[in-house]
Protein backbone atom coordinates (compact mmCIF):
# COMPACT_ATOMS: atom_id res chain seq x y z
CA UNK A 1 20.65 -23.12 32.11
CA UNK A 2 21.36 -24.78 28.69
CA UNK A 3 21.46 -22.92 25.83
CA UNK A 4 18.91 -24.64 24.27
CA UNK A 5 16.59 -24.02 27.53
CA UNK A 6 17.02 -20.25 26.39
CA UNK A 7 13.85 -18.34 25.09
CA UNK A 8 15.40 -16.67 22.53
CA UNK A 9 17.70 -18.18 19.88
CA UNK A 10 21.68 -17.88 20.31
CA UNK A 11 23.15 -14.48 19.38
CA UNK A 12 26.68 -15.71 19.61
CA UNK A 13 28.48 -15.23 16.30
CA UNK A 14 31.13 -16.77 14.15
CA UNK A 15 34.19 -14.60 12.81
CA UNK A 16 32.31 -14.27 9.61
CA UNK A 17 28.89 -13.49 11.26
CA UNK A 18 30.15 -10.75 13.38
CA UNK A 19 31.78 -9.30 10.19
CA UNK A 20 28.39 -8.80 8.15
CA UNK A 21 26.63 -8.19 11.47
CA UNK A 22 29.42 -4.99 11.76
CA UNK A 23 29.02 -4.23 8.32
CA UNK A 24 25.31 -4.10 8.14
CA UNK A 25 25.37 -1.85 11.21
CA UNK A 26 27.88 0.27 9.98
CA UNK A 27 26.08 0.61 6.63
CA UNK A 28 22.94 0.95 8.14
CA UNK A 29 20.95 -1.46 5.86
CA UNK A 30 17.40 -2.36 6.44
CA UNK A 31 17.55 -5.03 3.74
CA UNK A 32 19.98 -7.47 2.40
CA UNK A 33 20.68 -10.08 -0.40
CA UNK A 34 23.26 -12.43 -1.42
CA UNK A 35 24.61 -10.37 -4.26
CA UNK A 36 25.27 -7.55 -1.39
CA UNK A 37 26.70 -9.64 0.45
CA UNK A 38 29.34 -11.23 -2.13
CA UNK A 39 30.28 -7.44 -3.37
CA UNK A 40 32.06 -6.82 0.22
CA UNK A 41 33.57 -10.15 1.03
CA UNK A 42 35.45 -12.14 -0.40
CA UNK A 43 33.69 -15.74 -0.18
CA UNK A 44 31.89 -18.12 -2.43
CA UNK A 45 28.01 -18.24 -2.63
CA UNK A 46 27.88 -21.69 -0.41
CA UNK A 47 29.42 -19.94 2.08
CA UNK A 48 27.50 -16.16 2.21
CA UNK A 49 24.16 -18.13 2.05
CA UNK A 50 25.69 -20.38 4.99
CA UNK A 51 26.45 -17.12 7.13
CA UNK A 52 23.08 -15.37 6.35
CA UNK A 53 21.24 -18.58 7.28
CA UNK A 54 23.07 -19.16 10.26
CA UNK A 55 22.19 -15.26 10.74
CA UNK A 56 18.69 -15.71 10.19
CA UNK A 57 18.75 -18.91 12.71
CA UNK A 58 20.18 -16.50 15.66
CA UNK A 59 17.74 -13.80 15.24
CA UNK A 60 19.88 -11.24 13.30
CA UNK A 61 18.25 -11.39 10.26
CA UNK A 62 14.55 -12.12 8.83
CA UNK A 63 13.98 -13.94 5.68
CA UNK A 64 11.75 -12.21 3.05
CA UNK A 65 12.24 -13.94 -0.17
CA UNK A 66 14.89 -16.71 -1.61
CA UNK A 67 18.33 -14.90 -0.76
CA UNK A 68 16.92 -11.86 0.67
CA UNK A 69 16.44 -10.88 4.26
CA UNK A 70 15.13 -8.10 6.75
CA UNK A 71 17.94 -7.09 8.81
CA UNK A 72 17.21 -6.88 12.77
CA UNK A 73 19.95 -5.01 14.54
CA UNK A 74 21.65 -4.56 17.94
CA UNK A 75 19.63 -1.20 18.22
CA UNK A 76 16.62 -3.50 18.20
CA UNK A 77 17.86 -5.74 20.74
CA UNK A 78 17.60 -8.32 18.16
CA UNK A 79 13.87 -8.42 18.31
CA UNK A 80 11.87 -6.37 15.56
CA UNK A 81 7.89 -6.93 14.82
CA UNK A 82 7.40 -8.32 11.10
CA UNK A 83 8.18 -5.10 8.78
CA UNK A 84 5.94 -5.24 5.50
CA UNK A 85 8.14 -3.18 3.41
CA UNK A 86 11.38 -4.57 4.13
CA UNK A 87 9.37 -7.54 2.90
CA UNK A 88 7.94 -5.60 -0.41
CA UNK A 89 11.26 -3.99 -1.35
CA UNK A 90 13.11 -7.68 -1.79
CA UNK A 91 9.99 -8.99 -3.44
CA UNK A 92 10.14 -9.83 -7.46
CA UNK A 93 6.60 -9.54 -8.59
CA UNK A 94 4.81 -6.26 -10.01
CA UNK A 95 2.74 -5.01 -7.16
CA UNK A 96 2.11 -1.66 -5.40
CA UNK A 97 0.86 -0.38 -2.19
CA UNK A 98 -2.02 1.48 -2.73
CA UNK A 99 -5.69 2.07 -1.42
CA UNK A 100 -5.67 3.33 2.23
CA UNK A 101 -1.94 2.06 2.68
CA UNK A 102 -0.76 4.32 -0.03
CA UNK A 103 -3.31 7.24 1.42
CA UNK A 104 -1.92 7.17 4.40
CA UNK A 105 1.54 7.79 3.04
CA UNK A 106 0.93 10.41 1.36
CA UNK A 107 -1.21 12.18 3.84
CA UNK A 108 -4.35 11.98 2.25
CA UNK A 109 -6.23 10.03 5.45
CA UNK A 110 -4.85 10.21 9.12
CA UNK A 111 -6.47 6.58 8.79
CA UNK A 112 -3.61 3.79 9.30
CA UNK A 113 -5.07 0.39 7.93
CA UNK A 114 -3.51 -2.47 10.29
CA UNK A 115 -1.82 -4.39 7.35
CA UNK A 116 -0.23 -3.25 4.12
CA UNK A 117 -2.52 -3.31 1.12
CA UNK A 118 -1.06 -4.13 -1.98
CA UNK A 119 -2.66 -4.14 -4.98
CA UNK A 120 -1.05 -7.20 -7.74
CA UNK A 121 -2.05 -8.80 -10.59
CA UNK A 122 -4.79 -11.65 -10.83
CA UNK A 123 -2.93 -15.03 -9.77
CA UNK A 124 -0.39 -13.59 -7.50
CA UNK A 125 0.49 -14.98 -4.08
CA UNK A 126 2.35 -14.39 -1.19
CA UNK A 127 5.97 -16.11 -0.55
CA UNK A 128 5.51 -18.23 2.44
CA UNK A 129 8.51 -15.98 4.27
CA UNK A 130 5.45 -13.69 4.66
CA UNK A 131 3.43 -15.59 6.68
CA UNK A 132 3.25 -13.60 9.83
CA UNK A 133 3.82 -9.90 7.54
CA UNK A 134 1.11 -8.09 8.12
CA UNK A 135 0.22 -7.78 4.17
CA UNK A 136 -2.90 -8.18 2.44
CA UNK A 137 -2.33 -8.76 -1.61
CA UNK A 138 -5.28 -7.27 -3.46
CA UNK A 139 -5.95 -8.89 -6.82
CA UNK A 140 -6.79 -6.42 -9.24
CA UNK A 141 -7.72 -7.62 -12.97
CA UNK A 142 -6.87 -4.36 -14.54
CA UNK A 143 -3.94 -4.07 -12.80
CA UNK A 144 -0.91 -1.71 -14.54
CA UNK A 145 1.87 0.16 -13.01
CA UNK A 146 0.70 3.46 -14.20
CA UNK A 147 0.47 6.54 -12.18
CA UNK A 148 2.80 4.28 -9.47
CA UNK A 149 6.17 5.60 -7.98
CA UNK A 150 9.25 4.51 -6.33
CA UNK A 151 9.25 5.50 -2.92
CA UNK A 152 11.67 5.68 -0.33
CA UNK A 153 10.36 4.97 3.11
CA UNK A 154 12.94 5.39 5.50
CA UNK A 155 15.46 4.03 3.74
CA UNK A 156 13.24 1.07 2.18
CA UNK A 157 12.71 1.43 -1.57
CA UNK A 158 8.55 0.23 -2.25
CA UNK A 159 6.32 0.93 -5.37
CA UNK A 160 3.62 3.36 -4.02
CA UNK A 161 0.91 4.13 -5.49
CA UNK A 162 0.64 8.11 -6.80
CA UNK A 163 -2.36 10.37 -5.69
CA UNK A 164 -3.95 9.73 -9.13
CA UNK A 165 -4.31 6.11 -8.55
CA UNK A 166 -4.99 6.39 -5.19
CA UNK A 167 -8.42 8.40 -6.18
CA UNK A 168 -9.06 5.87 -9.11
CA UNK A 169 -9.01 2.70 -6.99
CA UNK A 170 -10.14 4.08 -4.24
CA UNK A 171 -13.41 5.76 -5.84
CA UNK A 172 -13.89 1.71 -7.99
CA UNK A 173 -12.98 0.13 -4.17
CA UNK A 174 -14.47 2.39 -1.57
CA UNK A 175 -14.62 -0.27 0.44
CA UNK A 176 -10.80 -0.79 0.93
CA UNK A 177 -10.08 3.14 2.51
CA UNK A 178 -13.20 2.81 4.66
CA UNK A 179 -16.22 3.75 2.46
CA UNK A 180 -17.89 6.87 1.12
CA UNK A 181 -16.26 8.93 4.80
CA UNK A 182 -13.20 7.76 4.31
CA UNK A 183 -12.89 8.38 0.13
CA UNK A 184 -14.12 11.52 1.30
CA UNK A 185 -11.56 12.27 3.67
CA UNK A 186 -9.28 11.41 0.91
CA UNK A 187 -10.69 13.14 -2.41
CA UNK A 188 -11.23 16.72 -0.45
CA UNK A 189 -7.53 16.55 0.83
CA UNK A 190 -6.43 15.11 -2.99
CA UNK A 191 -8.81 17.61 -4.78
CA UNK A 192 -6.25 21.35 -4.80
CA UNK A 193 -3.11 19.18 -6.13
CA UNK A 194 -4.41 16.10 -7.93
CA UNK A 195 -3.44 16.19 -11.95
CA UNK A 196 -7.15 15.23 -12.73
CA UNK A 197 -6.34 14.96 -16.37
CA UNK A 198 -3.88 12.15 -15.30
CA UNK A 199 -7.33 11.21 -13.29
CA UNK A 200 -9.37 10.38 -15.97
CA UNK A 201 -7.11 8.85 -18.03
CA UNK A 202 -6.12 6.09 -15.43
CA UNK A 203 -10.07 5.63 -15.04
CA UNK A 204 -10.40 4.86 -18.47
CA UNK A 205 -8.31 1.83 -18.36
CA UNK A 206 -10.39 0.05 -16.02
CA UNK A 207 -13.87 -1.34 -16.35
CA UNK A 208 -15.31 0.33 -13.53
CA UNK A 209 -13.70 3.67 -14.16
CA UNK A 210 -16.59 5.80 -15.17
CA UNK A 211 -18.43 5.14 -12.29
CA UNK A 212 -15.47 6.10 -10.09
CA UNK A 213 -15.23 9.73 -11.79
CA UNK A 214 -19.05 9.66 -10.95
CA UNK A 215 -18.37 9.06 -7.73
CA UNK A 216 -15.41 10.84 -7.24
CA UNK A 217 -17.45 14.18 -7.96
CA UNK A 218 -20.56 13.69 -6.05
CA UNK A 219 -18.40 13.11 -2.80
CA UNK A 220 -16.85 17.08 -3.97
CA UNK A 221 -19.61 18.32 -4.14
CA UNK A 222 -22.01 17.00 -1.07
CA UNK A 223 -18.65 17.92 0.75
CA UNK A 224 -19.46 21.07 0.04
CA UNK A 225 -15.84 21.38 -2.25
CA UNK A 226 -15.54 22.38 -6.17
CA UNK A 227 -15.26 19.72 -8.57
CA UNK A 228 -12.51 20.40 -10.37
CA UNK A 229 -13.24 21.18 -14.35
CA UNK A 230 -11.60 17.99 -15.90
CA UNK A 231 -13.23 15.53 -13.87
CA UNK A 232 -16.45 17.39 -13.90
CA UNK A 233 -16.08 17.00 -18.05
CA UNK A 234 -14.92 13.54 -17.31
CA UNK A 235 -17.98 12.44 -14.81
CA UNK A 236 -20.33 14.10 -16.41
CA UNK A 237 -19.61 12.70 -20.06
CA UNK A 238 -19.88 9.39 -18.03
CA UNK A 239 -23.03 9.74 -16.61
CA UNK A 240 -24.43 10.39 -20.16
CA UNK A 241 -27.22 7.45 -20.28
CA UNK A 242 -25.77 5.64 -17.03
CA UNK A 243 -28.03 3.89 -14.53
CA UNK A 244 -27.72 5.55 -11.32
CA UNK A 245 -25.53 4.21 -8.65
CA UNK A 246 -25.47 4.63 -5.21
CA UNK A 247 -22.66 6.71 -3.41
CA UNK A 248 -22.48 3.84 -0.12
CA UNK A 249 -23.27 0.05 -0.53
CA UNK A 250 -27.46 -0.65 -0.41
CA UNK A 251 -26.80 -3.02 2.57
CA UNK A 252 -25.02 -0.63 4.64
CA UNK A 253 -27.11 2.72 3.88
CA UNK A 254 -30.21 1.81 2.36
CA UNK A 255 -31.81 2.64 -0.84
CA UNK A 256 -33.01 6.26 0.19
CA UNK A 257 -31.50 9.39 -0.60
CA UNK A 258 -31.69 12.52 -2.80
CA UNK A 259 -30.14 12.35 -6.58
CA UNK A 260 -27.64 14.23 -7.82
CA UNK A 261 -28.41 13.94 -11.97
CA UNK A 262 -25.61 15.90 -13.08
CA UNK A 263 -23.51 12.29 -12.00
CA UNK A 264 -26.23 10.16 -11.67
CA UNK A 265 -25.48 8.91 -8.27
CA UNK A 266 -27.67 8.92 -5.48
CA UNK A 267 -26.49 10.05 -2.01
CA UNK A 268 -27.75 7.18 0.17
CA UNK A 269 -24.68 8.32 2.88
CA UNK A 270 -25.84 12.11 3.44
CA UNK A 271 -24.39 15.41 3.47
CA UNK A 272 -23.45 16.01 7.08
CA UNK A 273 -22.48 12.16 8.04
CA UNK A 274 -19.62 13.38 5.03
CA UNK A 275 -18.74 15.98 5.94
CA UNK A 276 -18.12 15.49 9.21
CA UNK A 277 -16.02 12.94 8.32
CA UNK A 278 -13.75 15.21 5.90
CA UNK A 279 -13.45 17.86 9.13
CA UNK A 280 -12.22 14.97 11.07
């Protein structure tokens, strides 16, 4: 059989190849640049990006951005499904994972979305080395890196977003960690540790903010849990002459339900569909 008849690209290397194929296994790197590259050998630019592309050609290495690539080991056998924050950790733009993603990680939902969410400015768009990562980019127009934290994922460096933005955008998006069950699942398991001062104050940058406190605490309490003092203060002061809203969207659960004043929402998802969801 020729070689070009193969399935799989060549893995044969060049003396330079298998040297930053040995060193990348023995330093055990996920991700790699250019600039990491020249700090350990001794070549010129033309040739490090010649080795990394010839890399990338045989199946060793995954491009993510413009000099930066996924590394796919022997371990692997040289085959690795797309990795979205290899891609995220090599990527230049502000962003953060966040919504369910960012739940997830920080155990506040045993619900795994398929793809990575990531929340980025208005205007931002994927590199086209991310065609088949399994990444969503969700523009947000009051986007800011507050309340977001560097976090290592198995060696893999991504912004994350902290449990105090996870509640805020999660109570303005419901939609995006699975509706009123799953921001329930997520606000009862926040609730004990969350630093709801820090909660409020991230609400109040956004449009939409207010109604997330209000919606934050009506899911507490029909889940039968205490709302915490601050964002009772917080929801309540922004319920103050509000129109009501309703906890689930209109076209999913109807218009019917019983009022809860005190944040003027009305509970068009019920009690017991909630909380059965939080004891999930």
């Amino acid at each position: 059989m020729e070689s070009s008849d193969l399935p799989f690209p060549s893995r044969t290397l060049s003396p330079r190849e298998g040297a930053v194929v040995a060193w990348l296994e023995a330093e055990r790197k996920l991700v790699v640049a250019v600039d990491d590259v020249a700090t350990s050998f001794p070549w010129n630019r033309d040739a490090i990006n010649d080795v990394l592309s010839a890399l990338e050609r045989k199946g060793w290495l995954r491009r993510t951005a413009r000099g930066r690539y996924e590394t796919i080991l022997a371990e692997t056998g040289g085959f690795a499904p797309p990795n979205p924050w290899a891609a995220l950790s090599t990527w230049g733009r502000p962003y953060y994972v966040g919504f369910q993603s960012a739940a997830y990680e920080l155990n506040l939902t045993p619900d795994r979305p398929a793809v990575a969410q990531v929340a980025t400015p208005v205007g931002a768009r994927a590199p086209k080395a991310w065609a088949d990562q399994p990444i969503v980019l969700i523009p947000m127009r009051a986007f800011s890196l507050e309340g977001v934290v560097d976090y290592d994922r198995r060696g893999i460096e991504i912004r994350l977003a902290g449990t105090e933005r996870v509640l805020v955008d999660s109570a303005a998006l419901p939609a995006r960690v699975g509706g009123p069950q799953g921001l329930a699942r997520i606000v009862t398991r926040a609730a004990p540790n969350a630093d709801w001062k820090l909660v409020a104050t991230l609400a109040g940058e956004r449009p939409s903010g207010g109604a997330g406190l209000r919606r934050l605490a009506a899911t507490l309490e029909l889940a039968g849990e205490d709302v915490p003092v601050e964002l009772a203060a917080a929801a309540g002061g922004a319920a103050v002459g509000a129109s009501y809203l309703y906890l689930g969207e209109r076209r999913l659960h109807g218009t019917h339900g019983r009022r809860l004043p005190q944040w003027a929402v009305v509970d068009n998802v019920g009690t017991e569909a909630l909380r059965e969801e939080v004891a999930r």
